[in-house]
Protein backbone atom coordinates (compact mmCIF):
# COMPACT_ATOMS: atom_id res chain seq x y z
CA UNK A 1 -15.96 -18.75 -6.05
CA UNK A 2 -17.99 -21.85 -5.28
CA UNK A 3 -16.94 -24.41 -3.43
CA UNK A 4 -18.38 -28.10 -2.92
CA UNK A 5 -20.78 -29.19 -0.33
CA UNK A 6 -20.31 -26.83 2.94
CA UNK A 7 -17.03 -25.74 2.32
CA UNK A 8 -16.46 -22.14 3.07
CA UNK A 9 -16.41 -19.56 -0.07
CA UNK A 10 -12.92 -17.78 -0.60
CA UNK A 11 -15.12 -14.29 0.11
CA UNK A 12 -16.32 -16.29 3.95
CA UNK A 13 -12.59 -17.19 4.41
CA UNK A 14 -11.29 -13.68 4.36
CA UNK A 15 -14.33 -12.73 6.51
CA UNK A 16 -13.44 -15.16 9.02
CA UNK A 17 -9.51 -14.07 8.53
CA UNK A 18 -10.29 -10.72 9.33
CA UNK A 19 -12.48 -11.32 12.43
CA UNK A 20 -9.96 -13.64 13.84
CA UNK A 21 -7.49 -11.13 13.99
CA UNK A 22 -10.17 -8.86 15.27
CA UNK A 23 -10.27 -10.94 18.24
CA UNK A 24 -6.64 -10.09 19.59
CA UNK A 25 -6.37 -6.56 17.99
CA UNK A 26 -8.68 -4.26 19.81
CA UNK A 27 -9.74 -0.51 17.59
CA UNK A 28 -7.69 -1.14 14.47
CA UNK A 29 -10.28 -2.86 12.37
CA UNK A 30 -9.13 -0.21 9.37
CA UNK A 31 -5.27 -1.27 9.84
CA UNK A 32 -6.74 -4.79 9.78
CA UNK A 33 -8.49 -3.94 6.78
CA UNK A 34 -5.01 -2.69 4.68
CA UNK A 35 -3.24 -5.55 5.71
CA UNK A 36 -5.85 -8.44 4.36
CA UNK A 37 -5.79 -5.63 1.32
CA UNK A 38 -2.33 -5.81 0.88
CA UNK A 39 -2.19 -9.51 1.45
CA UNK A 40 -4.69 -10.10 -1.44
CA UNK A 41 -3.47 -7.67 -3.67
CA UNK A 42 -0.30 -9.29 -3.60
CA UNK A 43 1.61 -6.21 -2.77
CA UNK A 44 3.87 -4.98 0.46
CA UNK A 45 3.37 -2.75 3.01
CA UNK A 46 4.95 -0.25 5.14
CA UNK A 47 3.66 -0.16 8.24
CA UNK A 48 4.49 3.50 10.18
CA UNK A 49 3.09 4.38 13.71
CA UNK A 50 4.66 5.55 17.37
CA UNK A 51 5.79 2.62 19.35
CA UNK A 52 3.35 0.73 21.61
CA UNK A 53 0.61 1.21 18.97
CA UNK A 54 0.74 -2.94 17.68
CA UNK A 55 2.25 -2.31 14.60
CA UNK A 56 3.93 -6.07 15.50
CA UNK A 57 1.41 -7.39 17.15
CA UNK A 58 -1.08 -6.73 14.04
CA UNK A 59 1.49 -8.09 11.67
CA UNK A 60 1.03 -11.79 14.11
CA UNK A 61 -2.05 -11.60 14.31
CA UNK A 62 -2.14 -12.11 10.61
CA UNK A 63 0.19 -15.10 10.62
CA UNK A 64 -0.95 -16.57 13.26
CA UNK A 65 -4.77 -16.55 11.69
CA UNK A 66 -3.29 -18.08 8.48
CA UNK A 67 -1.84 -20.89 6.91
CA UNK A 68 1.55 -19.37 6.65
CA UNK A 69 5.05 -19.49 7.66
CA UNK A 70 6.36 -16.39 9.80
CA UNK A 71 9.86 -15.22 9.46
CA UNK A 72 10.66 -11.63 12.00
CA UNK A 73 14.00 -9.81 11.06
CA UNK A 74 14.82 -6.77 13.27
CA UNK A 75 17.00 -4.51 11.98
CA UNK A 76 20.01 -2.97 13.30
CA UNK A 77 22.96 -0.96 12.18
CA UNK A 78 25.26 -4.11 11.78
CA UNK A 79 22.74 -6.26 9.98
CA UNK A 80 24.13 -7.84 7.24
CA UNK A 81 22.52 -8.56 3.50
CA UNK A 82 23.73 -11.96 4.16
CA UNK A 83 21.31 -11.73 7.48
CA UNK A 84 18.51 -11.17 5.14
CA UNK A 85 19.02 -13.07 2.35
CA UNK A 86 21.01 -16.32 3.05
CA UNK A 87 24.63 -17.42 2.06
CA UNK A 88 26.51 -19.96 0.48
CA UNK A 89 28.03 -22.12 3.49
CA UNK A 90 30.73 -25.17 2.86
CA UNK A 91 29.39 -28.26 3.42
CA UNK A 92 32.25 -31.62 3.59
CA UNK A 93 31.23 -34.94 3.28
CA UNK A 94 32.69 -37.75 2.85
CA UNK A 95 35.92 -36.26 1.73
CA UNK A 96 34.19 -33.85 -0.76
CA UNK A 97 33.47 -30.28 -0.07
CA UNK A 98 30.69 -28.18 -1.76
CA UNK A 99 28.96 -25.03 -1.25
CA UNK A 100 25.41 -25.40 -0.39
CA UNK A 101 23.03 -22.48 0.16
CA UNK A 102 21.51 -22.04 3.31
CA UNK A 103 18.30 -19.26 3.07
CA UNK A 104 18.11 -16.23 5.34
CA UNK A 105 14.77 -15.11 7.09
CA UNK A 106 13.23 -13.55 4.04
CA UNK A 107 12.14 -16.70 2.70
CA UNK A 108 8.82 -16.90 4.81
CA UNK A 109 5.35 -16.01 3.65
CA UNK A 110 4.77 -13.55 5.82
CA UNK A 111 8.00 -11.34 6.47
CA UNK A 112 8.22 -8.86 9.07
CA UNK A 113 10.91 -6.27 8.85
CA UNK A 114 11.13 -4.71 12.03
CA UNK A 115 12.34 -1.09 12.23
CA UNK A 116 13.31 -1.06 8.32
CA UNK A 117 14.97 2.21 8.64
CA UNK A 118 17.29 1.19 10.96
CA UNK A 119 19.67 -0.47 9.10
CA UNK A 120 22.00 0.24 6.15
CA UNK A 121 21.16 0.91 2.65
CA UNK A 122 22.38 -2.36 1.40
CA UNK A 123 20.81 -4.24 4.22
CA UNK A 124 17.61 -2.26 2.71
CA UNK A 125 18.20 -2.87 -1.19
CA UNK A 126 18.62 -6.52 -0.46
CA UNK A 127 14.98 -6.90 1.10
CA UNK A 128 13.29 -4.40 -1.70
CA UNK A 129 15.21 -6.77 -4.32
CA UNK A 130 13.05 -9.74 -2.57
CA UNK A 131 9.83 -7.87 -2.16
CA UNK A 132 10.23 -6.60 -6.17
CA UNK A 133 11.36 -9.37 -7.86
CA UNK A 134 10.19 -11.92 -5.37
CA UNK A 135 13.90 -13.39 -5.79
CA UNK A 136 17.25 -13.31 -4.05
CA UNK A 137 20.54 -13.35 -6.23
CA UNK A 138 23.17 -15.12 -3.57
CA UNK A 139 26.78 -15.69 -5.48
CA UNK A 140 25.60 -15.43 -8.92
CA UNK A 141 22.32 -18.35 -7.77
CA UNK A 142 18.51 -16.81 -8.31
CA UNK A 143 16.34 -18.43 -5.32
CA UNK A 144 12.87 -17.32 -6.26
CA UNK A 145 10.48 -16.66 -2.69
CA UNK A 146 7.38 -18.89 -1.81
CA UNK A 147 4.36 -18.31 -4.00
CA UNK A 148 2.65 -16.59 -1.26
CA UNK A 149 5.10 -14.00 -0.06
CA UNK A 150 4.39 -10.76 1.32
CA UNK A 151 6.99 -8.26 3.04
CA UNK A 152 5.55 -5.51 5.82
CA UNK A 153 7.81 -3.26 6.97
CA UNK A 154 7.57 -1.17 10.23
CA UNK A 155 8.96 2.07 10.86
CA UNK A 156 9.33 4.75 14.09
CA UNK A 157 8.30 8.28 12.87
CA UNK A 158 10.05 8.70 16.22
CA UNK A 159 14.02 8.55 17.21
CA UNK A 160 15.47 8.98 13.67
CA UNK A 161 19.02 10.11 14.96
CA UNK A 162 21.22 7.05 14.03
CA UNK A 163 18.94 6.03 11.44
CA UNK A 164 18.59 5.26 7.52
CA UNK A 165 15.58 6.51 6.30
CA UNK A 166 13.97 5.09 3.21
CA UNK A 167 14.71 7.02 -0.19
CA UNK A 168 11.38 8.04 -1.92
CA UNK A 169 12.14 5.88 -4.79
CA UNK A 170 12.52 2.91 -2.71
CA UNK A 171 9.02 4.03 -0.70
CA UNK A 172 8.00 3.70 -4.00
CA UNK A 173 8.10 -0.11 -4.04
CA UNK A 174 5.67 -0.50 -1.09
CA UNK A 175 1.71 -1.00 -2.64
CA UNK A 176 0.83 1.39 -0.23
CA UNK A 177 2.14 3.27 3.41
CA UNK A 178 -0.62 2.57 6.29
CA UNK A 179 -0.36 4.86 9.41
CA UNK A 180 -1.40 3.71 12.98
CA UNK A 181 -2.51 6.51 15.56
CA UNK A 182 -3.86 6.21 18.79
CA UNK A 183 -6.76 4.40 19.71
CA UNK A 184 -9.96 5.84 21.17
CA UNK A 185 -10.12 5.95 24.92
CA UNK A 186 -12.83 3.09 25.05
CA UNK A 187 -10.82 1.08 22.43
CA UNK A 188 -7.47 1.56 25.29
CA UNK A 189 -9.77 0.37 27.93
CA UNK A 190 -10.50 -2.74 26.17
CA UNK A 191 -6.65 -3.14 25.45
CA UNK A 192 -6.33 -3.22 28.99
CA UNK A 193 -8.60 -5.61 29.65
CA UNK A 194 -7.49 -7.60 27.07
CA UNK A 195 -3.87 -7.72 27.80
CA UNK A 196 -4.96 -8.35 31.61
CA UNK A 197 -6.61 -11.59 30.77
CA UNK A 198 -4.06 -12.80 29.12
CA UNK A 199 -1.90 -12.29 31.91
CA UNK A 200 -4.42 -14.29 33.33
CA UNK A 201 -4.63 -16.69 31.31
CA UNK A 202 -0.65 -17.11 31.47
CA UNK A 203 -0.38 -17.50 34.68
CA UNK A 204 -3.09 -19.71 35.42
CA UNK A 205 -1.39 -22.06 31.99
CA UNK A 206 1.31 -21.97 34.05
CA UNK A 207 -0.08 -22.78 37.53
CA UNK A 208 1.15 -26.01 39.16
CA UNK A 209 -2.13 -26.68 40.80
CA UNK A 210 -0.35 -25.72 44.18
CA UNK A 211 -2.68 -22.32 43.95
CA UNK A 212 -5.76 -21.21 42.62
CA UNK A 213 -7.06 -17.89 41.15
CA UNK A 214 -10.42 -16.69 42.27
CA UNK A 215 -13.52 -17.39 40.49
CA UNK A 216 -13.92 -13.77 38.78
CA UNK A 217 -10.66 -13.82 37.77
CA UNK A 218 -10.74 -17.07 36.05
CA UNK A 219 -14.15 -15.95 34.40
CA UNK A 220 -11.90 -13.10 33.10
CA UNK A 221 -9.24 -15.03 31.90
CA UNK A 222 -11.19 -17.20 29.65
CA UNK A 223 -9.76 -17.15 26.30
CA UNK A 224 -12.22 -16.56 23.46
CA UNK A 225 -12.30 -20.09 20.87
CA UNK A 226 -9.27 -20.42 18.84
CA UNK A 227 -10.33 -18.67 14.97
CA UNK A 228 -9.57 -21.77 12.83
CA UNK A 229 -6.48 -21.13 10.84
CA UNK A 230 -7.07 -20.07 7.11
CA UNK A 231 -5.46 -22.06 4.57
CA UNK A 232 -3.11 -20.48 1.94
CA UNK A 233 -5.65 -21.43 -1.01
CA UNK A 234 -8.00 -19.04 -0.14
CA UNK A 235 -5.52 -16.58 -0.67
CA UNK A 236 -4.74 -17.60 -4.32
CA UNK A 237 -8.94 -18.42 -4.73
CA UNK A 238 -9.73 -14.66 -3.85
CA UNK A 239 -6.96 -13.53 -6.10
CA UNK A 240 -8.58 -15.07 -8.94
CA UNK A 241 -11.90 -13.69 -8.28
CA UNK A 242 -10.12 -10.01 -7.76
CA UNK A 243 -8.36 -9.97 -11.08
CA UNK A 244 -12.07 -10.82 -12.42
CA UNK A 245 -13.67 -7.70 -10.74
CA UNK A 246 -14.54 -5.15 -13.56
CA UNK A 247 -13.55 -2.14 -13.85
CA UNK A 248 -15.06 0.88 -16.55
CA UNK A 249 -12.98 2.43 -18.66
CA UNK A 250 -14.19 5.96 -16.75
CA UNK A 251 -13.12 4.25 -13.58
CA UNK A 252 -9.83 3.83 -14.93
CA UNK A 253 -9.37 7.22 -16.26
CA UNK A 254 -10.58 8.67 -12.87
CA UNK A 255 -7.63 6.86 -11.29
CA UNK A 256 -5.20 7.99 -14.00
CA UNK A 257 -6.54 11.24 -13.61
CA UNK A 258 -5.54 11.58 -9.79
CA UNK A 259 -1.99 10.43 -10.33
CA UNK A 260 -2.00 12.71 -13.07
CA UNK A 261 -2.90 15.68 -10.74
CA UNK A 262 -0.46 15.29 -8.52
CA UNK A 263 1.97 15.75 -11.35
CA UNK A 264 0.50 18.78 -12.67
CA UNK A 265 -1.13 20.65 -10.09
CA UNK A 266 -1.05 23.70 -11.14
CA UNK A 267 -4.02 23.10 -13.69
CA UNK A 268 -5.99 21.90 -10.47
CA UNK A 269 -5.27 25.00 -7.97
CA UNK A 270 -2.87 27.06 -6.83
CA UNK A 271 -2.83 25.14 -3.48
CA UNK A 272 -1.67 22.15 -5.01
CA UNK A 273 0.63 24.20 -6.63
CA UNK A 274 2.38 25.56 -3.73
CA UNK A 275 1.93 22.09 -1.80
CA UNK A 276 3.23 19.37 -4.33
CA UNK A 277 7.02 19.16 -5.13
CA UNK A 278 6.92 15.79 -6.81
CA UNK A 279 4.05 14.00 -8.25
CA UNK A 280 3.03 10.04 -7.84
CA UNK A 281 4.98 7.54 -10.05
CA UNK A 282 3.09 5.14 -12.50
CA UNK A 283 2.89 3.24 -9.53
CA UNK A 284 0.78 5.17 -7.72
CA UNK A 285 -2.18 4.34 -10.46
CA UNK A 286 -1.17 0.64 -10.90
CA UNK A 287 -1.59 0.48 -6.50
CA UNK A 288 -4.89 2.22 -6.78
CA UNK A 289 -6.09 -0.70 -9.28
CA UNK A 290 -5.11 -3.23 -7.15
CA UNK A 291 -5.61 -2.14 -3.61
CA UNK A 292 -9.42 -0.63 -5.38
CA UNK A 293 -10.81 -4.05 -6.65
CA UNK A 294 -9.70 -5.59 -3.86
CA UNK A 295 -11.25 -3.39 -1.76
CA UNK A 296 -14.48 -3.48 -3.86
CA UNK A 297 -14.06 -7.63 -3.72
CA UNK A 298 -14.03 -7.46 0.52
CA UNK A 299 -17.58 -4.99 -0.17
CA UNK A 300 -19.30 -7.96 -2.10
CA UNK A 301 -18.89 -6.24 -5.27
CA UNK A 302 -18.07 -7.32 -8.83
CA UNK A 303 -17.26 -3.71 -10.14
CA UNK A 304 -15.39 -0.93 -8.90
CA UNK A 305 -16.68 2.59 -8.25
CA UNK A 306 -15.27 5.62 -7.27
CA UNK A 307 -16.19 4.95 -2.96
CA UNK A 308 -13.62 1.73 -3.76
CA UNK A 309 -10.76 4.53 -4.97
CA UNK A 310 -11.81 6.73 -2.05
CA UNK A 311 -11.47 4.06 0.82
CA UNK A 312 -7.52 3.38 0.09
CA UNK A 313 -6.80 6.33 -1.99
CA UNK A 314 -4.50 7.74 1.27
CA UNK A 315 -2.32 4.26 2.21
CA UNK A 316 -1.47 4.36 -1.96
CA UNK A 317 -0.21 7.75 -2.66
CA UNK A 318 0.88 9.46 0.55
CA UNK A 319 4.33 7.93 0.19
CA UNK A 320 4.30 8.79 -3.28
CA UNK A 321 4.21 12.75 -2.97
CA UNK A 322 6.97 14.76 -2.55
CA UNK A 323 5.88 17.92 -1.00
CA UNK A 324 7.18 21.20 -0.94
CA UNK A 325 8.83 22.97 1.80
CA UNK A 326 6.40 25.30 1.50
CA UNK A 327 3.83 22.89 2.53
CA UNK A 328 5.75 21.47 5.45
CA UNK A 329 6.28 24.58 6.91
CA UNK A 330 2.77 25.44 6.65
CA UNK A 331 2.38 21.58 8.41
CA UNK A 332 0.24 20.74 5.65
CA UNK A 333 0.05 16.72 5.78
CA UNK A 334 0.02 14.13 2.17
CA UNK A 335 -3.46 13.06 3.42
CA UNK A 336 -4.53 16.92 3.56
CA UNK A 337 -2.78 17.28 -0.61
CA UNK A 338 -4.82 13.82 -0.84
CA UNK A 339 -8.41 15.29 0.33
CA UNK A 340 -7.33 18.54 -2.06
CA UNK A 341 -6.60 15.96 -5.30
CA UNK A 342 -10.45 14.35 -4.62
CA UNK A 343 -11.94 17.67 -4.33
CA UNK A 344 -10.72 19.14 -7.92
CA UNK A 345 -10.76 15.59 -9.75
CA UNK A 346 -13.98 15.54 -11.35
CA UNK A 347 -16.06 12.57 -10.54
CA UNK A 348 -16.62 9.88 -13.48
């Protein structure tokens, strides 16, 4: 959309979103990618990867670069739904007493659940309540969430003794599941260069002018210019633009038509047979929709075609299979049932 003299365009706004988080996360320009996706698409996301890989850090980055209050809740075993949510506290004044409600972390913009499957399933069922009906009930009382409001969820594939893992339907509710792996060796170096000079940069911010660092290292620790922060109405201006992008009727039946597979397929091949327990839910096509015009929106595109579907196709439906344990003792992977679903889907 258009805007007035040399004001930026919502498309240039989400462009310079994603390259200011660029500037603090080094080799995840794809995990970058999902979460702008998710953030447009209006949708949540659960975030999976081995510790130390900037699951958090990425999840900042994106506050930090918008307009956009940031709420963190790390969960344990004792959290409570209260913790989450908010409660009811009594207030007195002036002789008179009255219950007033005082929110919980969740109502933020940008919501980071730390850990999700750490804590207990009601601790869990209060957040999905939020992140589904964008509403807390609290005594009876609806509080409805900000009108930006997006929930992303971490998880450790990693130490799961002591832990709550997340029921399939309640994966369900997430728009789609992104995975973080290691970087590159030439990405790491530049982590470690990166986290180095802001060391740097720290120290010498906190330097009382008794001392000095040397001349290379100050060169070093030169932070790169501050991204300018992104106001929330971009967010809502791209939206409109995405639910304009068009998509064909055979576009829509080719994403139909891959959910569809997974429920049935045995008319596909017999290694989807043997692979897939339990197909995608409804959901499954309505995320491939959203998180695919989106995606074709970030390209430049007013259409969607089937390289849209193909880009996102994985963070949308490999929390969504159920496979057999046939399949998992083979070590066959959702992403490997994924690249099998595109191969015997005919194209539209």
């Amino acid at each position: 959309m258009a805007k007035e003299g040399n004001a930026m365009t919502a498309r240039e706004q989400i462009a310079a979103l994603e390259d200011g988080m660029g500037r603090t996360i080094v080799g995840q320009r794809e995990v970058i990618r999902r979460l702008i996706i998710g953030l447009l698409a209006n949708g949540n996301l659960l975030v999976e990867g081995l510790p130390g890989l900037a699951k958090t850090r990425a999840i900042k980055a994106l506050a930090k670069n918008l307009e956009a209050d940031f709420s963190r809740i790390q969960f344990t075993p004792d959290l409570l739904p209260a913790d989450v949510t908010g409660t009811d506290m009594l207030y007195r004044d002036g002789g008179k007493s009255e219950f007033r409600f005082h929110p919980g972390p969740i109502f933020a913009n940008i919501v980071l659940a730390d850990e999700i499957n750490r804590a207990p399933a009601k601790v869990q069922s209060a957040l999905l309540e939020a992140m589904e009906e964008r509403q807390v009930t609290v005594a009876g009382n609806t509080h409805k969430m900000p009108p930006l409001f997006m929930v992303m969820a971490t998880q450790n594939p990693i130490e799961q003794e002591g832990t709550y893992p997340l029921p399939e339907a309640q994966m369900d509710r997430f728009l789609m599941h992104v995975l973080i792996t290691y970087p590159p060796v030439q990405d790491e170096v530049r982590v470690i260069e990166l986290v180095r000079s802001e060391e740097i940069a720290a120290a010498q911010s906190s330097d009382d002018g008794s001392g000095s660092l040397d001349g290379n290292a100050a060169q070093t620790a030169t932070p790169a210019p501050a991204a300018e922060v992104i106001p929330q109405q971009a967010i809502f201006d791209a939206r409109r633009e995405i639910a304009d992008i068009h998509v064909s009727a055979a576009m829509a039946r080719y994403m139909a038509d891959l959910v569809a597979a997974s429920r049935h397929p045995d008319n596909f091949s017999p290694e989807l047979a043997r692979w897939i327990e339990i197909g995608a839910s409804p959901r499954g096509s309505i995320a491939l929709d959203k998180a695919g015009r989106t995606n074709a929106w970030l390209e430049g595109r007013d259409y969607v075609d089937p390289q849209d579907i193909h880009a996102i196709i994985h963070d949308c439906l490999r929390h969504r299979l159920g496979l057999s344990f046939e399949a998992q003792g083979e070590g066959i992977t959702a992403n490997q049932v994924i690249d099998q679903l595109l191969e015997n889907v005919a194209l539209p």
